[in-house]
Protein backbone atom coordinates (compact mmCIF):
# COMPACT_ATOMS: atom_id res chain seq x y z
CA UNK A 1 -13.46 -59.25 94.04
CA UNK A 2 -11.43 -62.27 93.09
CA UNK A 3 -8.08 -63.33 95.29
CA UNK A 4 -6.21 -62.44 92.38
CA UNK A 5 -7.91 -59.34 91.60
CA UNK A 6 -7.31 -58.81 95.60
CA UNK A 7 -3.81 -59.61 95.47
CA UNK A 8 -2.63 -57.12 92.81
CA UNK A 9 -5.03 -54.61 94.36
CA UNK A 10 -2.61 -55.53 97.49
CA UNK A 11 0.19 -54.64 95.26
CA UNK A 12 -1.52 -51.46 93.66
CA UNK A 13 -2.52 -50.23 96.88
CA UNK A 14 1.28 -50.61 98.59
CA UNK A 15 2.77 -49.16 95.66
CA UNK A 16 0.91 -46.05 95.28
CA UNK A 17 1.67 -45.31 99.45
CA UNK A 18 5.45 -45.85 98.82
CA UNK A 19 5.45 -43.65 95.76
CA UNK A 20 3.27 -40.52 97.67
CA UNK A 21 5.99 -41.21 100.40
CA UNK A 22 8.59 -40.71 97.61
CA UNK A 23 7.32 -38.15 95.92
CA UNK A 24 4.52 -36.86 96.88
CA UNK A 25 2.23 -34.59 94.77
CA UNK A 26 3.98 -34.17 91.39
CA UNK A 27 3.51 -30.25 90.60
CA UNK A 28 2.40 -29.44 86.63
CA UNK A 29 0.69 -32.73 86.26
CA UNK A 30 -2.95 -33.36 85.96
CA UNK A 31 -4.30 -34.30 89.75
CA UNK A 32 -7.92 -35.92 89.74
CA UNK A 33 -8.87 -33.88 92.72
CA UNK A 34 -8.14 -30.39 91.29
CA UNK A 35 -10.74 -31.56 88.31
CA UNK A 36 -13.06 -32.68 90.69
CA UNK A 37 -12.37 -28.63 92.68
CA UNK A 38 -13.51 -27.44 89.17
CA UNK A 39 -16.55 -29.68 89.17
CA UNK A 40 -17.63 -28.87 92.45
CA UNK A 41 -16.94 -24.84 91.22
CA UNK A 42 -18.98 -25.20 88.00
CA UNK A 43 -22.09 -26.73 89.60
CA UNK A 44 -22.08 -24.37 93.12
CA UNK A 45 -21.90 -21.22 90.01
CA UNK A 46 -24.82 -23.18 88.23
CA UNK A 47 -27.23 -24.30 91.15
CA UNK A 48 -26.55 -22.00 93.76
CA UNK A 49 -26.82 -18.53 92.61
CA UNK A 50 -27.83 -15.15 93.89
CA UNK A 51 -31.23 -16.43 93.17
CA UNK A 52 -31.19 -19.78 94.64
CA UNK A 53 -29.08 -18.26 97.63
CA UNK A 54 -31.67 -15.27 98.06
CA UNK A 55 -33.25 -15.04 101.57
CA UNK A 56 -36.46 -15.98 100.04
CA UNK A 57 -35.87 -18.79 98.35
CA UNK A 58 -37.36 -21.99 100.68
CA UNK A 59 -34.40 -23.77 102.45
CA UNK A 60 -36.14 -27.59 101.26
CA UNK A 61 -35.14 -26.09 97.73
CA UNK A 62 -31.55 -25.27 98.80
CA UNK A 63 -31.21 -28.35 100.32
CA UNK A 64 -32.65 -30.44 97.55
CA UNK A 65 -29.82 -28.52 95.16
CA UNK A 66 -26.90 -29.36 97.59
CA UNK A 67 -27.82 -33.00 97.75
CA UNK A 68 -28.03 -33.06 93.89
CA UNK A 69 -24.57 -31.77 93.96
CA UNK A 70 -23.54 -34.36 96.35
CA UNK A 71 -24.72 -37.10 93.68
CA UNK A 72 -23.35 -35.73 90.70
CA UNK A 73 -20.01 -34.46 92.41
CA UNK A 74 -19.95 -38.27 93.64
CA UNK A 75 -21.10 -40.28 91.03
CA UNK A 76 -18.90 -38.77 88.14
CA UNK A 77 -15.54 -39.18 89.72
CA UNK A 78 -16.15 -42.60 90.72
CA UNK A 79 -17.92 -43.96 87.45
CA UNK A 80 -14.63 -42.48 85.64
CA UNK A 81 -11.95 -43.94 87.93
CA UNK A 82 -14.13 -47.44 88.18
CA UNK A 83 -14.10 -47.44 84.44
CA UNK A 84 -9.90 -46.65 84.12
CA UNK A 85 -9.58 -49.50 86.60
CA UNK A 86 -11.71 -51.67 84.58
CA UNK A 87 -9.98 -50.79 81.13
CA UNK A 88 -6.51 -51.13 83.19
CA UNK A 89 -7.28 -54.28 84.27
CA UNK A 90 -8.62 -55.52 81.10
CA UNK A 91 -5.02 -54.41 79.48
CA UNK A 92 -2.90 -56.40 81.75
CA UNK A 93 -2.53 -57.00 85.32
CA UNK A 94 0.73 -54.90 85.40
CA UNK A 95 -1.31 -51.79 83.93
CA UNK A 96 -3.94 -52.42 86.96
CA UNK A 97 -0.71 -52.30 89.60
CA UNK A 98 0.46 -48.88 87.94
CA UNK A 99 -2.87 -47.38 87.21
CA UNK A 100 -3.80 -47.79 90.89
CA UNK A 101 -0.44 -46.95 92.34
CA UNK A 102 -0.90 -43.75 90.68
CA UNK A 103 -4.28 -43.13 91.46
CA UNK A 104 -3.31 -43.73 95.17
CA UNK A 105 -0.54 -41.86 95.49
CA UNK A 106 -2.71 -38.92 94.00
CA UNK A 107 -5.18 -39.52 96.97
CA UNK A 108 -2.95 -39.46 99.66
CA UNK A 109 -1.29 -36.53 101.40
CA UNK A 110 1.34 -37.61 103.18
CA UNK A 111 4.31 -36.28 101.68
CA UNK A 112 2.22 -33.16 100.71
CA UNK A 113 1.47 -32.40 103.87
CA UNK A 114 4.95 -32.88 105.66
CA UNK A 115 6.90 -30.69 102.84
CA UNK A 116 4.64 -27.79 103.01
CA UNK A 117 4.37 -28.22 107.18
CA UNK A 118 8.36 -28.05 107.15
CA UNK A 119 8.47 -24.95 104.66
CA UNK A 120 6.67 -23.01 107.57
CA UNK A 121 9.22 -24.49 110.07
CA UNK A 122 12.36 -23.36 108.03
CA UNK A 123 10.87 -19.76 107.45
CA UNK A 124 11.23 -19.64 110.85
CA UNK A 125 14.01 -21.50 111.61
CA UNK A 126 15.51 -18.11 109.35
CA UNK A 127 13.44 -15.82 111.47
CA UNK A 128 11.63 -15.29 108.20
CA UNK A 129 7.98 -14.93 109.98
CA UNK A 130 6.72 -12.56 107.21
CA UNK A 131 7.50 -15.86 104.56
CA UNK A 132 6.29 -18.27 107.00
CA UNK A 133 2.87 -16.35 107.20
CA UNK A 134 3.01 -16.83 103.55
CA UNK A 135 3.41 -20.33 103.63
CA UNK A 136 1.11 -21.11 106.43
CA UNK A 137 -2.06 -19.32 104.23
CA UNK A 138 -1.16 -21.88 101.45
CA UNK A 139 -2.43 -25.07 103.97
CA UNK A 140 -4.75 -23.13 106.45
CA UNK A 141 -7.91 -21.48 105.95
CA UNK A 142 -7.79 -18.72 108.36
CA UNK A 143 -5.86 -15.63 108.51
CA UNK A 144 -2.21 -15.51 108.76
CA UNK A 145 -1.01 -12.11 107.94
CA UNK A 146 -1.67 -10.95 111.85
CA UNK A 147 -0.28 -14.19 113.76
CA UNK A 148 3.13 -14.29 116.12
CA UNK A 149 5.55 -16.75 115.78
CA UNK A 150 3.88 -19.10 118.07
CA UNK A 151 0.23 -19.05 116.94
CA UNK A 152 1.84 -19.57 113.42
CA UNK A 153 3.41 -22.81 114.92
CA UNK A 154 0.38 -23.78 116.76
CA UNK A 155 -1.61 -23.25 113.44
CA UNK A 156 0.91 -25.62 111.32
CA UNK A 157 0.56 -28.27 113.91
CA UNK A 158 -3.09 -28.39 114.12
CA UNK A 159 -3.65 -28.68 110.26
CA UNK A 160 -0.76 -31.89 110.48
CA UNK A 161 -2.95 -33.30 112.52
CA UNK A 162 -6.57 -32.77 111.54
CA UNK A 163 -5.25 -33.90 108.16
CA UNK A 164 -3.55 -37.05 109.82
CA UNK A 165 -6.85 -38.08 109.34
CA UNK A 166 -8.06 -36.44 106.25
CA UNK A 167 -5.22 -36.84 104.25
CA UNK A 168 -3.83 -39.52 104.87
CA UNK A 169 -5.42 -42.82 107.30
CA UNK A 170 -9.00 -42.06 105.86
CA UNK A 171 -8.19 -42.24 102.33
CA UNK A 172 -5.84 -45.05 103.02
CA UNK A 173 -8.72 -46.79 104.49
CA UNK A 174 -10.67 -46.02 101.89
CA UNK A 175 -8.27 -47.21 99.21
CA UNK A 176 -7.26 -50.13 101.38
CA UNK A 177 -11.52 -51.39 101.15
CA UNK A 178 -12.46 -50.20 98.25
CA UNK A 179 -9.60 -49.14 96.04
CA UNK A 180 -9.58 -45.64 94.40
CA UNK A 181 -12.96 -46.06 93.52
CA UNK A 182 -13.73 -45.70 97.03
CA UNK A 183 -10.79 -43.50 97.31
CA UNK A 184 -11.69 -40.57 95.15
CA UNK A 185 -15.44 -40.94 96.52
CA UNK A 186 -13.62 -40.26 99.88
CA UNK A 187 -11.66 -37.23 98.99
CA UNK A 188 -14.34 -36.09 96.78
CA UNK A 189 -16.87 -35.62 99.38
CA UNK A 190 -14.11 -33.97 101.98
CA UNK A 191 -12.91 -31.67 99.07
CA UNK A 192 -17.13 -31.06 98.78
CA UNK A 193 -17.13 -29.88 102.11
CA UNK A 194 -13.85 -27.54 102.31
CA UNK A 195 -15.94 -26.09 99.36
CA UNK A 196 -19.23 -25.30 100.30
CA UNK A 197 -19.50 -26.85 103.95
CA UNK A 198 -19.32 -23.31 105.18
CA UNK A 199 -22.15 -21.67 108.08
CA UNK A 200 -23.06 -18.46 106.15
CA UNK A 201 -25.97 -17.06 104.19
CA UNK A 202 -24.42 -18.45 101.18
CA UNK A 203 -23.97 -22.31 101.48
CA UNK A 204 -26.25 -23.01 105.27
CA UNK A 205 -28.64 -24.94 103.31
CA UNK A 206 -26.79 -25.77 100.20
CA UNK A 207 -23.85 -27.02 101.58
CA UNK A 208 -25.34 -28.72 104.54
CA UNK A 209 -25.55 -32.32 102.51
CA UNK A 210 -21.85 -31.83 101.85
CA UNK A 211 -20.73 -31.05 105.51
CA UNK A 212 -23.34 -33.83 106.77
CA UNK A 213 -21.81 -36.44 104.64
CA UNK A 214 -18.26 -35.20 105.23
CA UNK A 215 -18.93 -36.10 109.08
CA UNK A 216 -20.50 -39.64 108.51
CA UNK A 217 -17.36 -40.57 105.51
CA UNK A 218 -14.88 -39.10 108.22
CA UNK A 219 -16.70 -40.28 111.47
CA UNK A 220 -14.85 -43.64 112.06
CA UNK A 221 -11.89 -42.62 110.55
CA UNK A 222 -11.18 -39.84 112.57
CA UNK A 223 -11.69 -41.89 115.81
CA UNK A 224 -9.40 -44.91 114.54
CA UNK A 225 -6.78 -41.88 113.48
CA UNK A 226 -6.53 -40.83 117.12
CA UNK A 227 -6.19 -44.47 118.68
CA UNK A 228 -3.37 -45.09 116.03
CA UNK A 229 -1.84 -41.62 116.76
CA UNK A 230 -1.63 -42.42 120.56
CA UNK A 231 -0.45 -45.70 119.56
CA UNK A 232 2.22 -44.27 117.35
CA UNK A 233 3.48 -42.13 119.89
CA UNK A 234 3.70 -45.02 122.71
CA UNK A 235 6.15 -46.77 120.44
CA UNK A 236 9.70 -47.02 121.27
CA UNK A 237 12.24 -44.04 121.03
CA UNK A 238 9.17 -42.02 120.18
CA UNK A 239 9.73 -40.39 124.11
CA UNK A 240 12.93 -39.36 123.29
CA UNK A 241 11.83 -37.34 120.50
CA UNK A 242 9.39 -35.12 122.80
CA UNK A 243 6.60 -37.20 122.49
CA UNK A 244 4.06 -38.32 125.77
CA UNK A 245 1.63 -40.80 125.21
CA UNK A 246 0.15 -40.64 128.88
CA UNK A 247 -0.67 -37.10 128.05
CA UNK A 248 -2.01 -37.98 124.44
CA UNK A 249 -4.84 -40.83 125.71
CA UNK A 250 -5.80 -38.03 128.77
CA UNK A 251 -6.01 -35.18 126.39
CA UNK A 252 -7.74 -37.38 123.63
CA UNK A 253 -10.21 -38.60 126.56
CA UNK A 254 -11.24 -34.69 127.56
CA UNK A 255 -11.02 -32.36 124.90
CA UNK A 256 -12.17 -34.95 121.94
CA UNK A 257 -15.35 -33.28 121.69
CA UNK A 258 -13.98 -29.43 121.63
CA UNK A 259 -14.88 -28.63 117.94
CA UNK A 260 -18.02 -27.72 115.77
CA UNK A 261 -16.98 -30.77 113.91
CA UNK A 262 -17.77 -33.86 115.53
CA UNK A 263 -14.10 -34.89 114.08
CA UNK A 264 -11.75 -32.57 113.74
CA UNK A 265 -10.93 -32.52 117.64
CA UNK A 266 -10.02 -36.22 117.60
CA UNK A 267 -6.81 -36.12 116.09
CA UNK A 268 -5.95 -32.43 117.15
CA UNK A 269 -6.42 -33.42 120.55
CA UNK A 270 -3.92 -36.93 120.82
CA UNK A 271 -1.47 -34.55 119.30
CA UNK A 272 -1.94 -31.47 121.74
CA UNK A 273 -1.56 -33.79 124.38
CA UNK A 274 1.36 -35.52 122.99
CA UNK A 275 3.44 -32.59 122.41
CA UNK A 276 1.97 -31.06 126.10
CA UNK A 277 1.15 -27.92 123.72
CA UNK A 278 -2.61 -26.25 123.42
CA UNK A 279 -4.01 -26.29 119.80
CA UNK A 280 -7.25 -24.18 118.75
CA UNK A 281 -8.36 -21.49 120.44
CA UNK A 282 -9.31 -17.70 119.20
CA UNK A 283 -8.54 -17.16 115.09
CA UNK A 284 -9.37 -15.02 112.34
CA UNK A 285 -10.93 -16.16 109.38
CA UNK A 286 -11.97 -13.68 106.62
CA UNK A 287 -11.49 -10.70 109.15
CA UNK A 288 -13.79 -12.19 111.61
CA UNK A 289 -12.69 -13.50 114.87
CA UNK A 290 -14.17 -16.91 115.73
CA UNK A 291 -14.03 -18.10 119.50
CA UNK A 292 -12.77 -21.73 119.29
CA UNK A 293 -11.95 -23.44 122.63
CA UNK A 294 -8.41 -24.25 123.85
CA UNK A 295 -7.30 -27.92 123.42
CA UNK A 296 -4.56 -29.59 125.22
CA UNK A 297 -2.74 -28.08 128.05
CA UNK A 298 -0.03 -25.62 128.11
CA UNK A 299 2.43 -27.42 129.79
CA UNK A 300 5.01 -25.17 127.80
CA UNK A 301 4.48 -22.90 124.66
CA UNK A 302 4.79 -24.12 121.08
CA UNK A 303 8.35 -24.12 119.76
CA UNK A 304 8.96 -24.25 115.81
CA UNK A 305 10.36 -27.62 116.21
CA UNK A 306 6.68 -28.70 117.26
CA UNK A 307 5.87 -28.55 113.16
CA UNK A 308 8.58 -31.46 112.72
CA UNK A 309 7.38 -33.35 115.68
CA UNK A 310 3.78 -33.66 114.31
CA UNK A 311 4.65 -34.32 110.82
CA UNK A 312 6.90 -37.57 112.62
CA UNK A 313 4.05 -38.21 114.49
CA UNK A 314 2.02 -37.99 111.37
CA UNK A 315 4.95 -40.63 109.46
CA UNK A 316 4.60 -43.01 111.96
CA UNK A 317 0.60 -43.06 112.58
CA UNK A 318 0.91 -44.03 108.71
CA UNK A 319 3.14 -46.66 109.37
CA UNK A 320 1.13 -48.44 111.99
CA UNK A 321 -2.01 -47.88 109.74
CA UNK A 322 -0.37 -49.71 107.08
CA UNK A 323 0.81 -52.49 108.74
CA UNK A 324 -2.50 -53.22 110.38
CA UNK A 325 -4.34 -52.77 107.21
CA UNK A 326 -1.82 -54.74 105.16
CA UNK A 327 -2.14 -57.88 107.63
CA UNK A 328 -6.00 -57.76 107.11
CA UNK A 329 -5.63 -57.23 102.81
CA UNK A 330 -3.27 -60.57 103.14
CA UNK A 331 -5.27 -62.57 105.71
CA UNK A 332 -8.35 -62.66 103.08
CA UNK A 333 -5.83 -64.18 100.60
C-alpha cells in the first residue's frame, strides 16, 4: 500500500469510528453483515442437512463441508468489499474516504452495543423487569424470561464486555491493518461462529472450522482487549466512577482462563474485577441449564448502574485503542 493510499486509509479508517460513535447502526438500511447472516443461512440449509448431519454420516465429511463453508463464507465478502474499495478508489480519493468510513462504521459495534446495553438499564431503572427481559434476549443468547433483576444486570454486563472485544477493538484492529477488507473477513468469521459454532449433534463437526478459526482471528485480540481495558480503567477520574484497576489486573490474572472459549474470559474477567462484581456462572440456554464457573469476586452484588459502568468502560478501552493504533497508522507515514 502506497503512503498516500495509507494516508487516506488513515482518514477512512478515523472517519468511519467517529461516525459508528455518532450514529451507530443505521436501522432500515442495507448492513453487509446481515447479507453475509443470509449467506452463512443459505449454505448451512444446503451442505448441512438432515443427511449430512445424520449420525452416520463420517465426521471427516462434516468437517470437510464446514471448512468449505469457511472459504466461501470468507472469500465472497472480502472479494466484494476489496473490489468496492478498488472501484472507490479508482473514482476519486474522496469516494475511497467515504466508502471506507461507511464500511467501518458498519463493522464496528460500539454505539450498537452501548444503546441497546442502556435500554436494559432504563427498563429497570422503571422497575420494568418484564421489558428489560425483553431487551436483554435481543443481545444475549441465553434465556431471559426466568432471570431476577440482578442476573439480568450481570448478563448485560458480561455481553459489554465479551463484545469489547468482538465488537469493537478486534474489528478496529482489523480495519486499522487491513482495512474493511480485513474487516468484514473479521466479523465474517465471528458472525460464522455465533452461527454454527455450537456443541450439539447438529453443527460438532460442521461448525468446528468456524469456532476453530473464530478462536485463532479473536486470540490476540481478546488478550490486547483486556490489557487496554485494565489500562482504561487505571486512567484518571475513572476511580471515581466505581472503577478498580488493582482488582481488574488480579481478577484478569486468575479467572482469564474460566470459559470453554479460550477468549471470552479475557475481557469478562478485567471487567468483573473492575466493577468488584462476579460475571458467568449457572444460565439457561434453550431450556437447558449449563454450569459455567463464577468469575470475579462478589465484593458486592450487581446494581443496574453496573450496565452504564461497563459500556464507559467499554468508551474508553476504544479510546485508548485508537490512539495507540492511530500513532502506529501515522508513524509509517
Amino acid at each position: 500500500m502506497g503512503k498516500e493510499l495509507w494516508m487516506y486509509h488513515i482518514i477512512g479508517w478515523g472517519s468511519g469510528v467517529l461516525l459508528d460513535l455518532i450514529i451507530g447502526d443505521p436501522h432500515g438500511i442495507p448492513h453487509p453483515i446481515v447479507a453475509v447472516g443470509r449467506l452463512i443461512a443459505f449454505l448451512d440449509g444446503r451442505w448441512n442437512t438432515a443427511d449430512t448431519a445424520a449420525a452416520g454420516v463420517p465426521p471427516r465429511r462434516k468437517r470437510f463441508l464446514g471448512v468449505l463453508l469457511c472459504v466461501a463464507v470468507l472469500t465472497m465478502p472480502v472479494a466484494v468489499t476489496a473490489g468496492l474499495l478498488t472501484v472507490a478508489w479508482r473514482l476519486h480519493p474522496a469516494v475511497f474516504v467515504i466508502t471506507e468510513a461507511v464500511l467501518t462504521c458498519y463493522l464496528l459495534a460500539a454505539r450498537s452495543l452501548y444503546d441497546e446495553s442502556r435500554k436494559v438499564q432504563k427498563d429497570l431503572e422503571r422497575g420494568d423487569l418484564h421489558t428489560a427481559r425483553r431487551d436483554l434476549s435481543m443481545i444475549v443468547g441465553r434465556d431471559t424470561q426466568e432471570l431476577e433483576e440482578e442476573a439480568v444486570v450481570r448478563a448485560a454486563v458480561e455481553t459489554v464486555a465479551e463484545n469489547t472485544s468482538d465488537g469493537v477493538i478486534a474489528p478496529l484492529l482489523y480495519l486499522a491493518v487491513g482495512g474493511p477488507a480485513l474487516g468484514i473477513l473479521y466479523k465474517a468469521a465471528n458472525t460464522m461462529d455465533s452461527m454454527v459454532g455450537y456443541n450439539n449433534d447438529r453443527y460438532r463437526f460442521f461448525g468446528r472450522p468456524a469456532a476453530r478459526l473464530d478462536d485463532l482471528l479473536n486470540y490476540l485480540p481478546s488478550r490486547l482487549s483486556a490489557l487496554l481495558m485494565i489500562l482504561a480503567a487505571a486512567l484518571p477520574g475513572m476511580r471515581g466512577r466505581g472503577f478498580h484497576p488493582a482488582d481488574a489486573w488480579r481478577i484478569w490474572r486468575r479467572d482469564r482462563r474460566k470459559h470453554k472459549s479460550p477468549n471470552s474470559a479475557q475481557t469478562e474477567s478485567v471487567c468483573a474485577g473492575a466493577l468488584q462484581i462476579r460475571l458467568g456462572g449457572p444460565s439457561r440456554y434453550q431450556g437447558v441449564l449449563v454450569e459455567k464457573p463464577w468469575i470475579g469476586d462478589a465484593v458486592r452484588g450487581a446494581v443496574k448502574e453496573d450496565i452504564g459502568r461497563s459500556g464507559l468502560l467499554m468508551f474508553v478501552t476504544e479510546g485508548v485503542a485508537v490512539l495507540l493504533l492511530a500513532t502506529d497508522m501515522l508513524a509509517v507515514l
